[in-house]
PDB file of N, CA and C in Angstrom:
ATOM      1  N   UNK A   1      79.504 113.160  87.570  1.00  0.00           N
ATOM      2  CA  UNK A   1      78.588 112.265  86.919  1.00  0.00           C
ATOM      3  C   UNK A   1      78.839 110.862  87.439  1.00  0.00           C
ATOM      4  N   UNK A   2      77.770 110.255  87.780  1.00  0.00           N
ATOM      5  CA  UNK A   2      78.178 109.166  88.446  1.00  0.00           C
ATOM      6  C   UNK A   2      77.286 107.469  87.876  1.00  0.00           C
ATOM      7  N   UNK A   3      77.770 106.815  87.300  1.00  0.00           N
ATOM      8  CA  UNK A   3      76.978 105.563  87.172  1.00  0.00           C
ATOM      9  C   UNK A   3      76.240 104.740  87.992  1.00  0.00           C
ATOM     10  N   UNK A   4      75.351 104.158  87.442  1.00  0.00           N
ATOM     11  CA  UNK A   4      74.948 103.331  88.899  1.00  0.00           C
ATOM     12  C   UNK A   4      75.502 101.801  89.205  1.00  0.00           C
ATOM     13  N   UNK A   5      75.609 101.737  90.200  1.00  0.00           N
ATOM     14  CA  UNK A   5      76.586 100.487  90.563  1.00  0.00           C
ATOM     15  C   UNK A   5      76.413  99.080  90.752  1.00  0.00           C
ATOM     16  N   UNK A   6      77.002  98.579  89.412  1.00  0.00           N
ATOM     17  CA  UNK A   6      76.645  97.128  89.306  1.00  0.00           C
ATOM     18  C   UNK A   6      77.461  96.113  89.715  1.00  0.00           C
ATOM     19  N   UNK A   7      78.050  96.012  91.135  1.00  0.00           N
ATOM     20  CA  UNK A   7      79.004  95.248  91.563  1.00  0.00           C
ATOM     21  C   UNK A   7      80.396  96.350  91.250  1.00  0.00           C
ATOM     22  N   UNK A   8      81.569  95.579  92.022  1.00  0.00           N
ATOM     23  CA  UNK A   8      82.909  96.209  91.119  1.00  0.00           C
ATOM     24  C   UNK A   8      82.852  95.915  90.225  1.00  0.00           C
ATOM     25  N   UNK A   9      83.684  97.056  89.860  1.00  0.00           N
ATOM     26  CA  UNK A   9      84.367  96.829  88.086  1.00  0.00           C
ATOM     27  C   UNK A   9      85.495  96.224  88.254  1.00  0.00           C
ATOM     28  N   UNK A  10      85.677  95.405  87.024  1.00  0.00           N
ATOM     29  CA  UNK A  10      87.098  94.932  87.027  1.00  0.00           C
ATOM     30  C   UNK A  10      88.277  95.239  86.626  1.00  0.00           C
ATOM     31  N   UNK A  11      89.181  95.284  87.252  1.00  0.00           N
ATOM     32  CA  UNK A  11      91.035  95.985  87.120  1.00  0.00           C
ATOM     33  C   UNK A  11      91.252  95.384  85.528  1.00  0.00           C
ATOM     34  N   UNK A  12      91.780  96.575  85.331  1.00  0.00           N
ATOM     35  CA  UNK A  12      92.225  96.150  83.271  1.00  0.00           C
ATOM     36  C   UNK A  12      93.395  95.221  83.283  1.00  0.00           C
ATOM     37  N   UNK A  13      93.382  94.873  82.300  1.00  0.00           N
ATOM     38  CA  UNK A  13      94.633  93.751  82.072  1.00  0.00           C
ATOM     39  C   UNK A  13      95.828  94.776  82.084  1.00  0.00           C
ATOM     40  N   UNK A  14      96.918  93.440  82.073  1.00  0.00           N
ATOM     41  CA  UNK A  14      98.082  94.197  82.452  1.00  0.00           C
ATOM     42  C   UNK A  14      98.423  95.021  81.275  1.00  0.00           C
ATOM     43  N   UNK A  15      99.051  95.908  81.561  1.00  0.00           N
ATOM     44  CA  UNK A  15      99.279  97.029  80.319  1.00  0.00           C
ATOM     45  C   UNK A  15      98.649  98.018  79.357  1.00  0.00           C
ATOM     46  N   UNK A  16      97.402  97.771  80.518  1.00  0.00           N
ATOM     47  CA  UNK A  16      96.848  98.813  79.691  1.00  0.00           C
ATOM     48  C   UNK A  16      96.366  99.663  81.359  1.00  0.00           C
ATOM     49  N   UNK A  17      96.254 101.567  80.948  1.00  0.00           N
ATOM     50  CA  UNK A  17      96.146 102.370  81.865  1.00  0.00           C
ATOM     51  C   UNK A  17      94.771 102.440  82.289  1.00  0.00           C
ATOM     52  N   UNK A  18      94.167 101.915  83.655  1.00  0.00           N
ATOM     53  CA  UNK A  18      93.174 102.368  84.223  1.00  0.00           C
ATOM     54  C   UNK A  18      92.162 103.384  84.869  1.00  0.00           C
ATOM     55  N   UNK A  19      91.145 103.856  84.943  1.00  0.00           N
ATOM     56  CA  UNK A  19      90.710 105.155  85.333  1.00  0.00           C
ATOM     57  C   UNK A  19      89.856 104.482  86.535  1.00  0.00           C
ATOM     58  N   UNK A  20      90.170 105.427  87.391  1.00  0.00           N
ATOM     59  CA  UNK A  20      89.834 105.473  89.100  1.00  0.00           C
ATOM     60  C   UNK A  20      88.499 105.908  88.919  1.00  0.00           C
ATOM     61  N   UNK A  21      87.787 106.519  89.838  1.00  0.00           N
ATOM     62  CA  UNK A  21      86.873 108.112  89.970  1.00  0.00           C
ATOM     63  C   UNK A  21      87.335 109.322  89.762  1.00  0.00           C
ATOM     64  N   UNK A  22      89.009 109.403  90.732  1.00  0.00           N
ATOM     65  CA  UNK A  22      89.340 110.500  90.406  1.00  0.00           C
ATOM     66  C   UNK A  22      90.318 110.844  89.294  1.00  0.00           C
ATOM     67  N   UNK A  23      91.201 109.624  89.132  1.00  0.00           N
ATOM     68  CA  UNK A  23      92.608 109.443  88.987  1.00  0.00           C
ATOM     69  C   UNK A  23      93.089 108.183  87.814  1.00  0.00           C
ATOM     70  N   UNK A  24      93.696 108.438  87.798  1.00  0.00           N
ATOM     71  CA  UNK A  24      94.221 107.039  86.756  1.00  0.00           C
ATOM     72  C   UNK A  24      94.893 106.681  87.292  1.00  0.00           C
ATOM     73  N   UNK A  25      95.162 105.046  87.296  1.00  0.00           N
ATOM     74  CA  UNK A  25      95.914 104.461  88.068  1.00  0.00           C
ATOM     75  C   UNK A  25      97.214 104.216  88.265  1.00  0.00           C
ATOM     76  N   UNK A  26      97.988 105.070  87.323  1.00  0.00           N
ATOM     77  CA  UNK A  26      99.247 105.654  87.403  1.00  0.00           C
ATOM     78  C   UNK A  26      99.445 107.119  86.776  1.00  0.00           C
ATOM     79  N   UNK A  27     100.077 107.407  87.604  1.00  0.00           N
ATOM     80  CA  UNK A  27     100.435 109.403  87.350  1.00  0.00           C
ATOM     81  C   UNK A  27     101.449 109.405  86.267  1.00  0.00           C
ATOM     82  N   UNK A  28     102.039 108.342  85.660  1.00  0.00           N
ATOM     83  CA  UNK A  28     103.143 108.236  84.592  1.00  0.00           C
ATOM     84  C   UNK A  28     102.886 107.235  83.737  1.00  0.00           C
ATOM     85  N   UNK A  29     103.047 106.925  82.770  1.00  0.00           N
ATOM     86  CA  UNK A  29     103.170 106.029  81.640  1.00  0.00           C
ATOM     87  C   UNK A  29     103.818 105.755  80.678  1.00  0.00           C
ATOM     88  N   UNK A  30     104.372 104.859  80.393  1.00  0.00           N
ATOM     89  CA  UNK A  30     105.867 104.799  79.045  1.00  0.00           C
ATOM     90  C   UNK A  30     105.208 104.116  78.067  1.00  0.00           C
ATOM     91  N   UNK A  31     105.114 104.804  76.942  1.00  0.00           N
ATOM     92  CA  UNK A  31     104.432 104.322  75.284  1.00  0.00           C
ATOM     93  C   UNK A  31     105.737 104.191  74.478  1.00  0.00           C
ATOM     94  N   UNK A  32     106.166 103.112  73.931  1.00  0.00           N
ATOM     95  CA  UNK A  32     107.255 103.146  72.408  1.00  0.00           C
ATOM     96  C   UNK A  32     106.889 103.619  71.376  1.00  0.00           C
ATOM     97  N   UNK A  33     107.811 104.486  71.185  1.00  0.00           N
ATOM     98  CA  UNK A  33     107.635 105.248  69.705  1.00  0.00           C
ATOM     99  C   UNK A  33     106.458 104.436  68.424  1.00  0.00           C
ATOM    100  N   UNK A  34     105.684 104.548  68.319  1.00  0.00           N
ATOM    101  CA  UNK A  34     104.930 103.922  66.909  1.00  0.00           C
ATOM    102  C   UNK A  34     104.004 103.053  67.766  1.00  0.00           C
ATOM    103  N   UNK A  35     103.536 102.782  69.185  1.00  0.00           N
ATOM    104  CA  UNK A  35     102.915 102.685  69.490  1.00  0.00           C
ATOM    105  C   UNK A  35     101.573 102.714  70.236  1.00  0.00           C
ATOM    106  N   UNK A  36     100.556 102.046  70.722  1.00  0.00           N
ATOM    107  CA  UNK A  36      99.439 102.783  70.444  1.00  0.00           C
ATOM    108  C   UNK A  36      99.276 102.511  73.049  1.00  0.00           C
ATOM    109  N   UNK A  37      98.127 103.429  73.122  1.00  0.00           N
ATOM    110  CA  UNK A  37      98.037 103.375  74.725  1.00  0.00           C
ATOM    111  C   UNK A  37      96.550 102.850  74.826  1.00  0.00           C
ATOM    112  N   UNK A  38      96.450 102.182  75.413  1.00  0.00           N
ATOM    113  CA  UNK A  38      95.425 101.771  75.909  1.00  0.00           C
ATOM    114  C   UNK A  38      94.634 101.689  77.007  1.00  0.00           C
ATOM    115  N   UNK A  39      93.643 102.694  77.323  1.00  0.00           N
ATOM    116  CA  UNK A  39      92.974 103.454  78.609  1.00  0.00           C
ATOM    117  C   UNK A  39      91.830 102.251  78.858  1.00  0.00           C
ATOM    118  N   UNK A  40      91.517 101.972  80.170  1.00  0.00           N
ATOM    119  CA  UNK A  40      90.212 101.437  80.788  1.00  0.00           C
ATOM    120  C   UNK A  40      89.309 101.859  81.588  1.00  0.00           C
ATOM    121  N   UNK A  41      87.825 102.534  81.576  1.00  0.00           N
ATOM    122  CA  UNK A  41      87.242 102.705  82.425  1.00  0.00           C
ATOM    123  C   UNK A  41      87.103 101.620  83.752  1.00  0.00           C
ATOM    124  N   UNK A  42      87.753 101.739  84.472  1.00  0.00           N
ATOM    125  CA  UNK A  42      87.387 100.523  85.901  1.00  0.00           C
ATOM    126  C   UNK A  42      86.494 100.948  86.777  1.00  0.00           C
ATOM    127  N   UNK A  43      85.734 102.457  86.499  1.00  0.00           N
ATOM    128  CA  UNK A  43      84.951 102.593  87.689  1.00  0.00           C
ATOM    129  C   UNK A  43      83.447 102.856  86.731  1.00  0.00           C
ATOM    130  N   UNK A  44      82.631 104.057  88.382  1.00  0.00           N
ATOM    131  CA  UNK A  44      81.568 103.528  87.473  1.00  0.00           C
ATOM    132  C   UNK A  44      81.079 105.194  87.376  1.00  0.00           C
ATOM    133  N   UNK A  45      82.030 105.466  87.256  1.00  0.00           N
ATOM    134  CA  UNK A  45      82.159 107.327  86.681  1.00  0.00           C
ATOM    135  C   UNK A  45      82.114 107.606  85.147  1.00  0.00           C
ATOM    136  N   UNK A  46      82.033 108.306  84.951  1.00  0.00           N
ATOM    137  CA  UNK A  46      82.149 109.444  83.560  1.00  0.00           C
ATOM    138  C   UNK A  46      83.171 109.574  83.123  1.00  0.00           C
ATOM    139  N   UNK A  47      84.123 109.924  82.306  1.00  0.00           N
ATOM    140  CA  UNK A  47      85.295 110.915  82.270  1.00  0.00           C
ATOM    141  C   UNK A  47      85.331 110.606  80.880  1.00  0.00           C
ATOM    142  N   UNK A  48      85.913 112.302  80.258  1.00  0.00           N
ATOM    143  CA  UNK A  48      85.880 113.156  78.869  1.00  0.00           C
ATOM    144  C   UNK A  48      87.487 113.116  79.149  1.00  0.00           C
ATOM    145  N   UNK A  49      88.291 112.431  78.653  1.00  0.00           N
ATOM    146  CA  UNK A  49      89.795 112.600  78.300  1.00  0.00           C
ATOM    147  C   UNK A  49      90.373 113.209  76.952  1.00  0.00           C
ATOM    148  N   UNK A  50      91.391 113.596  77.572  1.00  0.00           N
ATOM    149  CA  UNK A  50      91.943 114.393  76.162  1.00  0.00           C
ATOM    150  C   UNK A  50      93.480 114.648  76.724  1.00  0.00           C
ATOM    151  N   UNK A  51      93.877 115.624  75.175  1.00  0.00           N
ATOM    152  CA  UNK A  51      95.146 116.258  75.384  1.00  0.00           C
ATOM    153  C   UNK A  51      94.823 117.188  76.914  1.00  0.00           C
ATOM    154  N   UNK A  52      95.816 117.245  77.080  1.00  0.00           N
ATOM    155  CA  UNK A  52      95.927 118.678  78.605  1.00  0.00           C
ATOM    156  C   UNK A  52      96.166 118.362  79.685  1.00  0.00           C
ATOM    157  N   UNK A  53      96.379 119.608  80.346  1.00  0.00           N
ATOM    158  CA  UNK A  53      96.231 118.960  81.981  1.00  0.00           C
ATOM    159  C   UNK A  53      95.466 119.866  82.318  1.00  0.00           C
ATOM    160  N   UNK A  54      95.241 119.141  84.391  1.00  0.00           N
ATOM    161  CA  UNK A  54      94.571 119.448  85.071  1.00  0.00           C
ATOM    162  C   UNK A  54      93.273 120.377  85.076  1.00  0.00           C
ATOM    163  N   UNK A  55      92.370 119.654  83.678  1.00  0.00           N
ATOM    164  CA  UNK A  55      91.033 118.854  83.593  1.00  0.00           C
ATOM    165  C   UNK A  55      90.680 120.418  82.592  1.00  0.00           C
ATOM    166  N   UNK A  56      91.952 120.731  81.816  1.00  0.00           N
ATOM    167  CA  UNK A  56      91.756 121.508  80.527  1.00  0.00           C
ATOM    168  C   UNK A  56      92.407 121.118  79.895  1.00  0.00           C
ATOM    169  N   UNK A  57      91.283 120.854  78.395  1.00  0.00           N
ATOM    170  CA  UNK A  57      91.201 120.090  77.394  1.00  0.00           C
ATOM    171  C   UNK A  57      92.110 121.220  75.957  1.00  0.00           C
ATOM    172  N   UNK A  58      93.142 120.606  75.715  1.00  0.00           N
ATOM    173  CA  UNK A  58      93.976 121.491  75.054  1.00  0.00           C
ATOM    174  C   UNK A  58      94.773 121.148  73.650  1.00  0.00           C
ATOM    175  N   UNK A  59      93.918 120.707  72.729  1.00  0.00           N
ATOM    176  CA  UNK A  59      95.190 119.731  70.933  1.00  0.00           C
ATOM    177  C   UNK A  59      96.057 119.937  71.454  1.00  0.00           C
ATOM    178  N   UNK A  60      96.964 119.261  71.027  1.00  0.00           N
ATOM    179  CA  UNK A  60      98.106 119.530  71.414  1.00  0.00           C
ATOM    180  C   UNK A  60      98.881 118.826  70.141  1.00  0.00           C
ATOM    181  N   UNK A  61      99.844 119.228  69.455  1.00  0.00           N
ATOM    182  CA  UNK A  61     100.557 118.398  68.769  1.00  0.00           C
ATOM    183  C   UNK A  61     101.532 117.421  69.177  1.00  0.00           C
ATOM    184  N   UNK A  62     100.924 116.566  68.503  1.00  0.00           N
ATOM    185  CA  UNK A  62     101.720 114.703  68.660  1.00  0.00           C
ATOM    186  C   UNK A  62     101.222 114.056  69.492  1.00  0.00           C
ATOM    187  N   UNK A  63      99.732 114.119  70.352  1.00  0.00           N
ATOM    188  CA  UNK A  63      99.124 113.867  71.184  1.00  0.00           C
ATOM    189  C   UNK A  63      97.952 112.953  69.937  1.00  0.00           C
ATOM    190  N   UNK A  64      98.246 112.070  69.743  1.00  0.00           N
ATOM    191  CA  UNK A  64      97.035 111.194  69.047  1.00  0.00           C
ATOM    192  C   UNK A  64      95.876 110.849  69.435  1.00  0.00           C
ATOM    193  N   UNK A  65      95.198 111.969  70.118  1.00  0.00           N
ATOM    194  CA  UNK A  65      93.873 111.984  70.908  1.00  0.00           C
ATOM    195  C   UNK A  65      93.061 112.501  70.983  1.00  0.00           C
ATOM    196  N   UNK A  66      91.423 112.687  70.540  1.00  0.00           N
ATOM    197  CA  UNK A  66      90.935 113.486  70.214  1.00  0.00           C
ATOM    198  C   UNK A  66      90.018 113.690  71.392  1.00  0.00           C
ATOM    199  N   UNK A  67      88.900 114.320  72.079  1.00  0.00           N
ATOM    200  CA  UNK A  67      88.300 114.382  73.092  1.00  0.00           C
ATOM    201  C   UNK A  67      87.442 112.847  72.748  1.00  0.00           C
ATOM    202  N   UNK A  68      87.525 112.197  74.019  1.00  0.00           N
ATOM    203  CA  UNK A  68      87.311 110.894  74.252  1.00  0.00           C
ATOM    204  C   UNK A  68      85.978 110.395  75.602  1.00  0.00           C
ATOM    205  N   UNK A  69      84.789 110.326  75.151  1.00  0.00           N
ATOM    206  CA  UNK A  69      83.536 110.062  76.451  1.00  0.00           C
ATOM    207  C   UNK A  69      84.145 108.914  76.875  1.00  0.00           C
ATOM    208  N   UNK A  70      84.252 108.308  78.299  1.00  0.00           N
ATOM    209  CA  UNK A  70      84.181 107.043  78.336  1.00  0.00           C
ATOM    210  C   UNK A  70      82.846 106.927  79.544  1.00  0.00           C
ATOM    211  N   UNK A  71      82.282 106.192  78.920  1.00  0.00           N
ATOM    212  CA  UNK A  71      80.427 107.129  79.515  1.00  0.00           C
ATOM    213  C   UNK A  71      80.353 105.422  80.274  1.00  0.00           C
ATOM    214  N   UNK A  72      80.570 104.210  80.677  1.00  0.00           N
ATOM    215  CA  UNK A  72      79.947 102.963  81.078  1.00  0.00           C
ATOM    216  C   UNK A  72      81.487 102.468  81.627  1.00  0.00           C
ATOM    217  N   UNK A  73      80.883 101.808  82.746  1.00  0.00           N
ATOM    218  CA  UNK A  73      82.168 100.966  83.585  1.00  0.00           C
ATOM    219  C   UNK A  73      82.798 100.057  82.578  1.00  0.00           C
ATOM    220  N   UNK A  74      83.850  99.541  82.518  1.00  0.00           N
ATOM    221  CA  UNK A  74      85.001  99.120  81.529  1.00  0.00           C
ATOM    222  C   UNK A  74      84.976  99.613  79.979  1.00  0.00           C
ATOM    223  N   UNK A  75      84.511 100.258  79.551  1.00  0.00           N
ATOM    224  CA  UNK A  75      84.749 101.530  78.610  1.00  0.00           C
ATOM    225  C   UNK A  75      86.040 101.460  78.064  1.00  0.00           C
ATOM    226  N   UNK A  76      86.540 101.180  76.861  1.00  0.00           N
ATOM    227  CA  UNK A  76      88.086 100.876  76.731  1.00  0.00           C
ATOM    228  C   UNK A  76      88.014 101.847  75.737  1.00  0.00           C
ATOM    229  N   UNK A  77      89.547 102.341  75.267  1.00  0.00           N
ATOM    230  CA  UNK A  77      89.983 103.496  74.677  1.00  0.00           C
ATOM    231  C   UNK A  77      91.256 103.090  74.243  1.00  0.00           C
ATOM    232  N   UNK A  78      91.486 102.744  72.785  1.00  0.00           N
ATOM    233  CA  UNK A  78      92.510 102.882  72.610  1.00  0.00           C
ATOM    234  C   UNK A  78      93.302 104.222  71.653  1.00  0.00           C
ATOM    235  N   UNK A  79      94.007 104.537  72.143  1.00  0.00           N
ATOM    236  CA  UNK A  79      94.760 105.797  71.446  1.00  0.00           C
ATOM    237  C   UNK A  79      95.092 105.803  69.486  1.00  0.00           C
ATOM    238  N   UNK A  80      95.342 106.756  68.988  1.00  0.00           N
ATOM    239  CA  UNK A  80      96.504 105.883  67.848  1.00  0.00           C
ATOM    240  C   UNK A  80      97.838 105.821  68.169  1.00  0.00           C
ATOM    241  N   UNK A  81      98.692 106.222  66.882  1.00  0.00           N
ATOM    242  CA  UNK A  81     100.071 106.056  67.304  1.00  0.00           C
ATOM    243  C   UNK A  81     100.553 107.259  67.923  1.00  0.00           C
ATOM    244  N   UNK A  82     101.394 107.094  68.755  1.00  0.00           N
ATOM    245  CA  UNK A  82     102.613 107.904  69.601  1.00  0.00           C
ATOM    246  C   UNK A  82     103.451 107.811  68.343  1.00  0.00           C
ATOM    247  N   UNK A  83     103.475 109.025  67.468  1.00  0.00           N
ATOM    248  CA  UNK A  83     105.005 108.831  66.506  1.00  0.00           C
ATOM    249  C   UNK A  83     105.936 110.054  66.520  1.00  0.00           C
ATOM    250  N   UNK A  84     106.174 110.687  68.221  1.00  0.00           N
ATOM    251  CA  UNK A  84     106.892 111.582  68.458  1.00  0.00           C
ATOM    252  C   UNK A  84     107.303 111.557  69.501  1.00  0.00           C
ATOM    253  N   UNK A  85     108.748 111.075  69.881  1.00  0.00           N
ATOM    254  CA  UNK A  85     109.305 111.104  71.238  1.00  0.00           C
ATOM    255  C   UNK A  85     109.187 112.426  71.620  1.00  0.00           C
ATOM    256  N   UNK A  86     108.866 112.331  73.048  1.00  0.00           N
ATOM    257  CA  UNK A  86     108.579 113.752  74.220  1.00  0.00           C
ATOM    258  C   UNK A  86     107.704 112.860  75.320  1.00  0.00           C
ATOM    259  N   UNK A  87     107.221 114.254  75.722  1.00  0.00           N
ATOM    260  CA  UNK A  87     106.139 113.837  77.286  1.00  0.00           C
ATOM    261  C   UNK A  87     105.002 114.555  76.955  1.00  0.00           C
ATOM    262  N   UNK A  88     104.461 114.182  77.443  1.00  0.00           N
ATOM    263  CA  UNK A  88     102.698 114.807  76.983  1.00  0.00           C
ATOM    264  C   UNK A  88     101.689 114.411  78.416  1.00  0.00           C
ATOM    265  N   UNK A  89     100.565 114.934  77.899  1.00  0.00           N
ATOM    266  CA  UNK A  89      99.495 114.690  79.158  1.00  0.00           C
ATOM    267  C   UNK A  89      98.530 114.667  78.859  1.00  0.00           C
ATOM    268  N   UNK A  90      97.483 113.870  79.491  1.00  0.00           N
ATOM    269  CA  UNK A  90      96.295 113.525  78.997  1.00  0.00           C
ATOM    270  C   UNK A  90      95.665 113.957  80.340  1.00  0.00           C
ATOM    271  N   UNK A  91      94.161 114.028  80.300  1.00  0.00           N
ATOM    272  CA  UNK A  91      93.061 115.076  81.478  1.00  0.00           C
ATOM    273  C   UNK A  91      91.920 114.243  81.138  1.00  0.00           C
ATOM    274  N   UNK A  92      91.102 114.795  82.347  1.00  0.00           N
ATOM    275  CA  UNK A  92      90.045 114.570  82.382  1.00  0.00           C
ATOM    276  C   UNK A  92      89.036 115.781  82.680  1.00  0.00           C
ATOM    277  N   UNK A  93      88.485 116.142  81.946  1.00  0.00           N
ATOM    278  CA  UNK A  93      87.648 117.683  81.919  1.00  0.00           C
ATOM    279  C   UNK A  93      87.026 117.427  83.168  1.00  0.00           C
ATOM    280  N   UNK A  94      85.970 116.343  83.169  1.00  0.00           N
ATOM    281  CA  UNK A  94      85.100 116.581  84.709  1.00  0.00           C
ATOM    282  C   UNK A  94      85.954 116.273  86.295  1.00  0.00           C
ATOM    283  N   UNK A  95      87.281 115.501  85.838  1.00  0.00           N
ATOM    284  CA  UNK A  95      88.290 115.511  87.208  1.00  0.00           C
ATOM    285  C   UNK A  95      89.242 116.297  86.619  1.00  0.00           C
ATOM    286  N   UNK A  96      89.370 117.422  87.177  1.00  0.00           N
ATOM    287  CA  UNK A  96      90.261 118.488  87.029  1.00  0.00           C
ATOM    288  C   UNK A  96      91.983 117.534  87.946  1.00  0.00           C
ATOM    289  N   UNK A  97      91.616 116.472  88.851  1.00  0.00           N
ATOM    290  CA  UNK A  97      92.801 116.305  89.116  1.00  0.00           C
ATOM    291  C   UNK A  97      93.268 115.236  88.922  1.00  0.00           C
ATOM    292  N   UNK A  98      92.880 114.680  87.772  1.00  0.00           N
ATOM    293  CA  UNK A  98      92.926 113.580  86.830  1.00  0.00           C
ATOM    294  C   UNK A  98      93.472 113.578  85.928  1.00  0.00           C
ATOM    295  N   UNK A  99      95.064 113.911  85.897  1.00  0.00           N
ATOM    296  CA  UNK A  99      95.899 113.856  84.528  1.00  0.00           C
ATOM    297  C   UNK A  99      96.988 112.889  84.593  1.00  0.00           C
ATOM    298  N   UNK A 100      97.305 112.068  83.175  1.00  0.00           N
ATOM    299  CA  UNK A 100      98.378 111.312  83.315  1.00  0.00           C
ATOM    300  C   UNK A 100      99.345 111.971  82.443  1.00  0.00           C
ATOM    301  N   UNK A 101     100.775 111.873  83.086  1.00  0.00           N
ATOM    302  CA  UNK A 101     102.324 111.946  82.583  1.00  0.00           C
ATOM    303  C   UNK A 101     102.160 110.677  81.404  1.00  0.00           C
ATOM    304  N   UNK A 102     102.708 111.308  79.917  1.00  0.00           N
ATOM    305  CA  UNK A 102     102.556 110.179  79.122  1.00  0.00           C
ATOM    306  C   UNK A 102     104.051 110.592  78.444  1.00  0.00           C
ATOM    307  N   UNK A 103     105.214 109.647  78.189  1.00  0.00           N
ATOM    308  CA  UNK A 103     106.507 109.567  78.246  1.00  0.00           C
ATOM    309  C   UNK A 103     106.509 108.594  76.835  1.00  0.00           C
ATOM    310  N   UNK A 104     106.512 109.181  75.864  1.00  0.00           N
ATOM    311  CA  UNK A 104     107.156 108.520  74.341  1.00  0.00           C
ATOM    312  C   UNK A 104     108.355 108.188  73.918  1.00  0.00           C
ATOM    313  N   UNK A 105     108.830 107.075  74.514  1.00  0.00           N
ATOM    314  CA  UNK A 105     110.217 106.870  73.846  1.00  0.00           C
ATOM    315  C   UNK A 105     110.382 105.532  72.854  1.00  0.00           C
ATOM    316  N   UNK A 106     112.081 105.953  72.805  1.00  0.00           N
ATOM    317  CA  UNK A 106     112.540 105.281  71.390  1.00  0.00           C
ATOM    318  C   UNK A 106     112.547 106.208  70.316  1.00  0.00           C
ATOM    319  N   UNK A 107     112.544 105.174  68.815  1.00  0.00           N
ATOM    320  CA  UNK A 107     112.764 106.174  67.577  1.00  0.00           C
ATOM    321  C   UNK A 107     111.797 105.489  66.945  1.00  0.00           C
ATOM    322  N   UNK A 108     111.089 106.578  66.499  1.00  0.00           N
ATOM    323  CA  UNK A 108     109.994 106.368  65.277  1.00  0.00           C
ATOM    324  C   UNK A 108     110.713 106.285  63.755  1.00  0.00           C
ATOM    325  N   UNK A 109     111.702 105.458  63.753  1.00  0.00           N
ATOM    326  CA  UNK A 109     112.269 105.688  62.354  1.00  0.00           C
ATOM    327  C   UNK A 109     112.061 104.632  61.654  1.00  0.00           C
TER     328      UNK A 109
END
């Protein structure tokens, strides 16, 4: 699915995770316990994010994410809380090779 193109899009501010066409703009990400992630559409694509990987959409417990359109270039997404240290992964249904490593640390206490 492809948008139509109104100039570039612009790179998200610092600290928050960007989406490519295919990819997000990092394959890893570190969230603190009790806090929240913050995704940016930067292109001028589609993408249905969620729990899972490699572009199957899967609940997952402690994954604070429910299936997510981000349908228009800079499209922002913020998560809720991360309140379970582990690793998790987030997808993109229409880019099957579009998943990010998401790394929860600290203590939620």
């Amino acid at each position: 699915m492809y948008l139509p193109a109104i100039g570039r899009p612009a790179d998200p501010p610092s600290g928050v995770l960007g989406m490519r066409h295919e990819a997000f703009a990092s394959k890893e990400v570190s969230v603190a316990c009790g806090h929240n992630l913050t995704m940016q559409n930067n292109s001028h694509w589609v993408h249905i994010i969620g729990p899972g990987q490699d572009g199957t959409l899967v609940a997952t417990k402690g994954v604070p994410v429910t299936r997510r359109v981000l349908t228009e270039t800079n499209d922002v997404y913020r998560t809720g809380e991360w309140n379970t240290p582990g690793v998790y992964y987030l997808t993109c249904s229409i880019h099957p090779e579009m998943t990010v490593k998401v790394v929860v640390t600290g203590c939620c206490c």
